[in-house]
Protein backbone atom coordinates (compact mmCIF):
# COMPACT_ATOMS: atom_id res chain seq x y z
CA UNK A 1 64.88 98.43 138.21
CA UNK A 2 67.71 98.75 135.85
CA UNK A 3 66.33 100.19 131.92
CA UNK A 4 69.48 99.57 130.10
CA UNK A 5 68.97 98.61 127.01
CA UNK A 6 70.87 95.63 125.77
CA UNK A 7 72.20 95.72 122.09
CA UNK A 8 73.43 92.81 120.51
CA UNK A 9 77.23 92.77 119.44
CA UNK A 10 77.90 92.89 115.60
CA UNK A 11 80.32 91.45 113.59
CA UNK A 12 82.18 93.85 111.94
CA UNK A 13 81.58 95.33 108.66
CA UNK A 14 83.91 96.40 105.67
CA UNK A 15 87.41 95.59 104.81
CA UNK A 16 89.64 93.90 106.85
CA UNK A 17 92.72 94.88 108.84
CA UNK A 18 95.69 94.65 107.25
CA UNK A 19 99.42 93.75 108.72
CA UNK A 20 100.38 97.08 109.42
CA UNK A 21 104.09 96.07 108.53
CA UNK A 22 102.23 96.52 104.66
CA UNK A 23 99.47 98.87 105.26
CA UNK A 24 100.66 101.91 103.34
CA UNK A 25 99.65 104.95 106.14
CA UNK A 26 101.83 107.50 105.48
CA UNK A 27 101.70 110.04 102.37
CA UNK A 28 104.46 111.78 100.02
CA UNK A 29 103.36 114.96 98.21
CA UNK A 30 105.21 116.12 94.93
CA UNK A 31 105.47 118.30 91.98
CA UNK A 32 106.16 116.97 88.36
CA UNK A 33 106.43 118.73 84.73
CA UNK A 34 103.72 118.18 82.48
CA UNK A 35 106.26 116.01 80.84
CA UNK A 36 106.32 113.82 83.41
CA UNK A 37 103.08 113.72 84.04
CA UNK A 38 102.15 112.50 80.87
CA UNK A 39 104.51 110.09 80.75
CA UNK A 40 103.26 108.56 83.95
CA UNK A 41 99.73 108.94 82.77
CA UNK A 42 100.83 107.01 79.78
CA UNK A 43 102.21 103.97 81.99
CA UNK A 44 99.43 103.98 83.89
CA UNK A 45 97.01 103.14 80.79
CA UNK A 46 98.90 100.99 79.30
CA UNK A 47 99.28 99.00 82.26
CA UNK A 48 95.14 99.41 83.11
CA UNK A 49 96.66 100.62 86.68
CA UNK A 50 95.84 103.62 88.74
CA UNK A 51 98.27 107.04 88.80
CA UNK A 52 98.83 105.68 92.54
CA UNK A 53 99.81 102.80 91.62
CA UNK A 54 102.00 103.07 88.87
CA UNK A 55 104.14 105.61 91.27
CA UNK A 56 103.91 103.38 94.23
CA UNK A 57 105.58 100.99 91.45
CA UNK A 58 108.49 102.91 90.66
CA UNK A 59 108.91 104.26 94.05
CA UNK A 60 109.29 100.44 95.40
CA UNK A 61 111.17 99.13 92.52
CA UNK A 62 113.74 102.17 93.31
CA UNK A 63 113.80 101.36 97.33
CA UNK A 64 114.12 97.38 96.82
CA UNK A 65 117.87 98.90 95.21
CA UNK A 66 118.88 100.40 98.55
């Protein structure tokens, strides 16, 4: 007698995947002045973007160069 219990497959919830030749996975850490800071802060509002985003901006903008 077999009692395994059969549960019906899902589709799957939530975002989906991403190329992973695009998906940003990998993190960068570091320190600014307070200067800096606000300067960035002050980009980000006036472009209605994130911190993240506005740095992920510069930072590709920079790399395209090289």
């Amino acid at each position: 007698m077999n009692h395994t219990l059969q549960v019906p497959k899902r589709n799957r919830m939530g975002r989906p995947r991403q190329n992973p030749e695009i998906t940003r996975s990998n993190r960068v850490v570091t320190f600014v002045t307070d200067k800096e800071l606000a300067q960035l802060e002050r980009m980000a509002d006036f472009e209605k973007a994130s911190l993240s985003a506005i740095v992920h901006s510069i930072l590709h903008s920079f790399l395209k160069e090289y």
